[in-house]
N, C-alpha and C. Protein backbone atom coordinates (compact mmCIF):
# COMPACT_ATOMS: atom_id res chain seq x y z
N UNK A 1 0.79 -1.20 0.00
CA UNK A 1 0.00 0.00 0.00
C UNK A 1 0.85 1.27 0.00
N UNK A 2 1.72 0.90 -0.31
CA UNK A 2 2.99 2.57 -0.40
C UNK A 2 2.57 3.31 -1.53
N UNK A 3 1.91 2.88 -2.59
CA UNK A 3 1.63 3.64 -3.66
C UNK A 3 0.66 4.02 -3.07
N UNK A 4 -0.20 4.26 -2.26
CA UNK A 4 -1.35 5.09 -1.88
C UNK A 4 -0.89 6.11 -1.25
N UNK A 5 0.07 5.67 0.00
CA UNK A 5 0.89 7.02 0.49
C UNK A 5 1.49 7.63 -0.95
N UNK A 6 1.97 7.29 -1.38
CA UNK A 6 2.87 7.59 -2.48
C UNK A 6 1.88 8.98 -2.75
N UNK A 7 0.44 8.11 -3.39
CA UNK A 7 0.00 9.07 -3.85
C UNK A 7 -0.94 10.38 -3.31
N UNK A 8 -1.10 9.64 -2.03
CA UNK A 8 -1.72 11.06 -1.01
C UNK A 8 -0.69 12.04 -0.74
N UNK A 9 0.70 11.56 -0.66
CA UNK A 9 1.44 12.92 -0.76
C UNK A 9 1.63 13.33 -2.04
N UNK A 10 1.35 12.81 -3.14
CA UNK A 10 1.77 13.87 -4.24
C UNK A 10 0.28 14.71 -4.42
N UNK A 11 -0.82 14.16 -3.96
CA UNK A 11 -1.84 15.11 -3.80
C UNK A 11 -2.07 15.91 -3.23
N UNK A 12 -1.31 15.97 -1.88
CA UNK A 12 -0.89 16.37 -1.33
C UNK A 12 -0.20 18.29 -1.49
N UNK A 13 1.08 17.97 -2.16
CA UNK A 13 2.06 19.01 -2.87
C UNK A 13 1.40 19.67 -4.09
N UNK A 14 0.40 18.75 -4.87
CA UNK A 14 -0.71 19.46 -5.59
C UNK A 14 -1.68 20.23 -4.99
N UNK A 15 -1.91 19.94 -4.09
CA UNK A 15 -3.21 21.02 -3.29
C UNK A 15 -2.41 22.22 -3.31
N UNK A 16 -1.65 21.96 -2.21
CA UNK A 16 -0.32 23.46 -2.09
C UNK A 16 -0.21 24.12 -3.68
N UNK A 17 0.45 23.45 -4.04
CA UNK A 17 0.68 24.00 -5.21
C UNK A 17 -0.75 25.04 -6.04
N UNK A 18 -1.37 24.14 -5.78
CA UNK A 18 -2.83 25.06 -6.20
C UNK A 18 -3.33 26.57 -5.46
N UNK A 19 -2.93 26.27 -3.77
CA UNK A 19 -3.39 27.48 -3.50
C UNK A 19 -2.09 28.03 -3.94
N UNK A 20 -0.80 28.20 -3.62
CA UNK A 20 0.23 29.04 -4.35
C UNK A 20 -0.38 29.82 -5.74
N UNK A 21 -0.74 29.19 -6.43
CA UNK A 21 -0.96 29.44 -7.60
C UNK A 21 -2.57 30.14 -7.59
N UNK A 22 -3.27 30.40 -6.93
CA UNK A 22 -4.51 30.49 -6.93
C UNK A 22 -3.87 32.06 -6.08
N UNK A 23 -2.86 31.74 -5.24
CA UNK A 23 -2.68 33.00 -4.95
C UNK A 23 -1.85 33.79 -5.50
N UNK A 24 -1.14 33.19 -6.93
CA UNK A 24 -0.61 34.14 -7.88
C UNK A 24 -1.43 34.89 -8.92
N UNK A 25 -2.69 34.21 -8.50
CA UNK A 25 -3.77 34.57 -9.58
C UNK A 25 -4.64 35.77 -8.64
N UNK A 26 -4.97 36.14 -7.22
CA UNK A 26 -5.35 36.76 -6.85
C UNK A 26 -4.15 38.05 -6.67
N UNK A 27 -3.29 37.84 -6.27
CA UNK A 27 -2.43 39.17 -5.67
C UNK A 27 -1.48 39.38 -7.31
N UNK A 28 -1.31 38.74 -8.15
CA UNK A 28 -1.02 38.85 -9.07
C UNK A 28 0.94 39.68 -8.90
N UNK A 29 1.84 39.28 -7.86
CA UNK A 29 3.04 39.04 -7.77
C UNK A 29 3.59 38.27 -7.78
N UNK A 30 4.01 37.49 -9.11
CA UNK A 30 5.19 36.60 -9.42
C UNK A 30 6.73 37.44 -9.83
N UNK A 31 7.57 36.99 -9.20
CA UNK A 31 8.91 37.07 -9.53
C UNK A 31 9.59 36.65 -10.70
N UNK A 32 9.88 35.30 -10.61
CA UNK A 32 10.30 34.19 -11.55
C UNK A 32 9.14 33.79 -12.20
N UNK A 33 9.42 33.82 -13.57
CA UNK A 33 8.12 33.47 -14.06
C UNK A 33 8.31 31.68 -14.44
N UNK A 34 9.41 31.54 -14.73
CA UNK A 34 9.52 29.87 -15.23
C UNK A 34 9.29 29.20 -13.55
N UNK A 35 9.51 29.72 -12.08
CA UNK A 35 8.71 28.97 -11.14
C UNK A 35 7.09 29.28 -10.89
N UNK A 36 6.86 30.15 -11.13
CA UNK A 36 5.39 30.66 -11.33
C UNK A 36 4.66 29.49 -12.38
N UNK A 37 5.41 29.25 -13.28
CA UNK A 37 4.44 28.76 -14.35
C UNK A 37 4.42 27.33 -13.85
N UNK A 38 5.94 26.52 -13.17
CA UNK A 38 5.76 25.06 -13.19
C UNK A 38 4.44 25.00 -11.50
N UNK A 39 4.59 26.12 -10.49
CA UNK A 39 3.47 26.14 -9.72
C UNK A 39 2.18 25.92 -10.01
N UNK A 40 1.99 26.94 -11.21
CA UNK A 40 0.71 26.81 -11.83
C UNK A 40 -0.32 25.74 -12.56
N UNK A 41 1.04 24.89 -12.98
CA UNK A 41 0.73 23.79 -14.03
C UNK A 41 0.68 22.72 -13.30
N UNK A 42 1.47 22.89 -11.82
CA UNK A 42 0.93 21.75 -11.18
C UNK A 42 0.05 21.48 -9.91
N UNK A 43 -0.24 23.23 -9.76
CA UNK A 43 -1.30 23.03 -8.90
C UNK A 43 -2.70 23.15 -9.42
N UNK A 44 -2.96 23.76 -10.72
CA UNK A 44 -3.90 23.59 -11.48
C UNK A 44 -4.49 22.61 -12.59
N UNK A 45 -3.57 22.05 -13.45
CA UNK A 45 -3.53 21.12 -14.18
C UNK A 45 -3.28 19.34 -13.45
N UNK A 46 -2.15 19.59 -13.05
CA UNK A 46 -2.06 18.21 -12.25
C UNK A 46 -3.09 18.04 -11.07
N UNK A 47 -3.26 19.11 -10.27
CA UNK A 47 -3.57 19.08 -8.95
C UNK A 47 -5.48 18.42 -9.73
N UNK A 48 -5.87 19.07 -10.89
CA UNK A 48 -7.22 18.40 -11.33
C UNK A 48 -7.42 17.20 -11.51
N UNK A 49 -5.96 16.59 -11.73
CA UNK A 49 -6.13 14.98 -12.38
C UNK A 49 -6.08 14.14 -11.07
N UNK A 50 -5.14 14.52 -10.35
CA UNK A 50 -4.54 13.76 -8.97
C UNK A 50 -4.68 14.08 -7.76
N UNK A 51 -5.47 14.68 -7.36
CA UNK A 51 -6.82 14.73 -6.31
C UNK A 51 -7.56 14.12 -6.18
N UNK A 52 -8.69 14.17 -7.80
CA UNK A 52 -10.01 13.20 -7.26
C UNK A 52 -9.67 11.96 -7.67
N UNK A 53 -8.48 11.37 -8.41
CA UNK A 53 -8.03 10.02 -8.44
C UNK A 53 -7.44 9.67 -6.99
N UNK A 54 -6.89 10.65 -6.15
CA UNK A 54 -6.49 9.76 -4.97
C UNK A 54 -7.63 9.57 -4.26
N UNK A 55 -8.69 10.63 -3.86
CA UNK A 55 -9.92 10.29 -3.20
C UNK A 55 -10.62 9.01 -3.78
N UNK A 56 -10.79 8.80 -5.24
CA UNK A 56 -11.11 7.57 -5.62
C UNK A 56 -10.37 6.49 -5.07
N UNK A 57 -9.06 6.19 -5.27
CA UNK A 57 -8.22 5.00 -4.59
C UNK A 57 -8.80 5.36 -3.19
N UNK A 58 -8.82 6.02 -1.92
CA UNK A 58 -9.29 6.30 -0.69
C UNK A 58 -10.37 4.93 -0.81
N UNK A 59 -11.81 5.35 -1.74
CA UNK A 59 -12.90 4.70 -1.67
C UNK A 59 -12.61 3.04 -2.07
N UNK A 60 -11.61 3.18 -3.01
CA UNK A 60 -11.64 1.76 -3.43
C UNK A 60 -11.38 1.20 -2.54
N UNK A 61 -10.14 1.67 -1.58
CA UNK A 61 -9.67 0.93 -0.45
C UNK A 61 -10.52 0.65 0.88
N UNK A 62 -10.98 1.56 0.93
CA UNK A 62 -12.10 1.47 2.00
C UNK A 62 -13.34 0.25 1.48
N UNK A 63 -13.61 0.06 0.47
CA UNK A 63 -14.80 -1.49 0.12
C UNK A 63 -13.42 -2.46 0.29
N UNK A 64 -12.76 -2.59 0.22
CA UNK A 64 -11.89 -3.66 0.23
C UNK A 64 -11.43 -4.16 1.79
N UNK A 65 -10.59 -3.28 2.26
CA UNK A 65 -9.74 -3.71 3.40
C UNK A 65 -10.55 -2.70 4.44
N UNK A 66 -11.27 -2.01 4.76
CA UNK A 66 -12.03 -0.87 5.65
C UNK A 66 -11.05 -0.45 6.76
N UNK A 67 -9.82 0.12 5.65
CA UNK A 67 -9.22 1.39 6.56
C UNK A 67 -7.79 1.65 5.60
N UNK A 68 -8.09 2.92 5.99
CA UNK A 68 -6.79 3.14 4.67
C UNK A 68 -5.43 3.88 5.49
N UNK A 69 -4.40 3.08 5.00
CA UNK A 69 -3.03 3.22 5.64
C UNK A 69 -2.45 4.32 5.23
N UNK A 70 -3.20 5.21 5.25
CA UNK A 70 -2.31 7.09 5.17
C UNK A 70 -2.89 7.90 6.50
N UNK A 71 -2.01 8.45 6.94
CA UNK A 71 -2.35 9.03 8.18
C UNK A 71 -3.40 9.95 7.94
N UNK A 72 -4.14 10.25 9.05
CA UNK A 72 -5.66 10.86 9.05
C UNK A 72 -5.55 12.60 8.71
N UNK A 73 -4.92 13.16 8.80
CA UNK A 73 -4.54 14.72 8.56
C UNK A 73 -4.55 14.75 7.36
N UNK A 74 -3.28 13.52 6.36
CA UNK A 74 -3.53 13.65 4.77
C UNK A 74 -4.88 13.30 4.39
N UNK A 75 -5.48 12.46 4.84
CA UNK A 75 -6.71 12.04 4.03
C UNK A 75 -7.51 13.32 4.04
N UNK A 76 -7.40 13.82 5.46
CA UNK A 76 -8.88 15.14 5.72
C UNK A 76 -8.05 16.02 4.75
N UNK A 77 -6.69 16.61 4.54
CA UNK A 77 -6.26 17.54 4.16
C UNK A 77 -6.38 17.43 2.59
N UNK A 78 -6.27 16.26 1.98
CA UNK A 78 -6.90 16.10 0.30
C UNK A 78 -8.31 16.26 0.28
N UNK A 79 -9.25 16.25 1.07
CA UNK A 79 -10.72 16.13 1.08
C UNK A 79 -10.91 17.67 0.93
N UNK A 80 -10.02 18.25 1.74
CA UNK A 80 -10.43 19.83 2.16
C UNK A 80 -9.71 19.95 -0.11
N UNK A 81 -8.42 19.79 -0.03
CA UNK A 81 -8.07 20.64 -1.77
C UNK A 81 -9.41 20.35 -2.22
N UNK A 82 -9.68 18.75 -2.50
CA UNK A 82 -10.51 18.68 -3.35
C UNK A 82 -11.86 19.64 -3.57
N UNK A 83 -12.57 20.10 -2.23
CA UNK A 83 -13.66 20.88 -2.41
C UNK A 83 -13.04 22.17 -2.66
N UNK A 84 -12.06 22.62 -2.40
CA UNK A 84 -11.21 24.46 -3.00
C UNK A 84 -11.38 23.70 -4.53
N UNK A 85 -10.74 22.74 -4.70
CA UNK A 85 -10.74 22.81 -6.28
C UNK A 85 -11.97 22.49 -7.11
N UNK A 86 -13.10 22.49 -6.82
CA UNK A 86 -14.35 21.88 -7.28
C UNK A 86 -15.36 23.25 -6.76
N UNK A 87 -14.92 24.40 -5.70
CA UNK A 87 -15.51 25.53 -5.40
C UNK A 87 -14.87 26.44 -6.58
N UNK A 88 -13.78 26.13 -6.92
CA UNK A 88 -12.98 26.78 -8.04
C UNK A 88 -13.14 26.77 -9.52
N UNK A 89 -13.91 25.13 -9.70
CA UNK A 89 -14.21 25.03 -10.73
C UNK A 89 -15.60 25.81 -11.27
N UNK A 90 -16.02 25.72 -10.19
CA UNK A 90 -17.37 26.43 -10.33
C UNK A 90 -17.99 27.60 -10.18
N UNK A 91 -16.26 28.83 -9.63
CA UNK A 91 -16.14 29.89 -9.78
C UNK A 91 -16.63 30.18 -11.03
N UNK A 92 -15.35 29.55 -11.37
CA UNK A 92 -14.76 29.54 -13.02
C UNK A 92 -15.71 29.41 -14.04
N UNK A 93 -16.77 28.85 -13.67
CA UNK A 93 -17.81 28.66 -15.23
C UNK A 93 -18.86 29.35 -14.74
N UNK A 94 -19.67 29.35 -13.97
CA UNK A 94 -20.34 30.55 -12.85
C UNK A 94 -19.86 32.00 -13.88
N UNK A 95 -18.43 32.49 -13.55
CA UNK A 95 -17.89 33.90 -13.87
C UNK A 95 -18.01 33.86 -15.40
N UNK A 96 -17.22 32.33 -16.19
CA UNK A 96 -17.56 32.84 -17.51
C UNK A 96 -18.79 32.22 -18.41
N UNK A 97 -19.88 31.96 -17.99
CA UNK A 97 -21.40 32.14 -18.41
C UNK A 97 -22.12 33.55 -17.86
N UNK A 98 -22.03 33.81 -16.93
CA UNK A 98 -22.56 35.32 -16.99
C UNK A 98 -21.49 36.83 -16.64
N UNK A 99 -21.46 37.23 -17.99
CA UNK A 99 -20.42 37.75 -17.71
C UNK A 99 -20.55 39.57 -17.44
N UNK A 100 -20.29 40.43 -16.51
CA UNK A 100 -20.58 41.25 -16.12
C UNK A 100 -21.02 42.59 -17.52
């Protein structure tokens, strides 16, 4: 089961990465732009793919063995990205269907 840790921490560094980037998009101060951009791409792009695939593995594991071997802070702490990133998504199409 190390690939589950494996992958709750890289979902993990994707959440982060997302608010970083969510907060380069609000205060709009980047420095470096080639670290700005790999932030962006992987807290936005990756962080979409490999979030709700680790919450999925979470569920799979839970019908199988009923308890999953990643400590309890990561599990709550991917649960929490996942709803920022799914409140985000729905900023996002919300803002561009009606547009001021």
């Amino acid at each position: 089961m190390k690939w589950l840790l494996f992958l709750s921490r890289l979902s993990f560094i994707c959440g982060c990465c997302f608010l970083i980037a969510f907060s380069f998009q609000v205060f709009n101060k980047t420095n470096n732009d080639a670290v700005s951009s790999t932030i962006i791409i992987i807290g936005f792009v990756i962080g979409l793919i490999v979030v709700p695939a680790t919450l999925i593995s979470y569920l799979g594991v839970l019908m199988v063995r009923k308890k999953i071997p990643v400590p309890a802070w990561l599990v709550i702490s991917n649960i929490i990205f996942l709803f920022v990133l799914m409140l985000y998504l729905i900023f996002i199409n919300v803002e561009s269907n009606h547009p001021s």
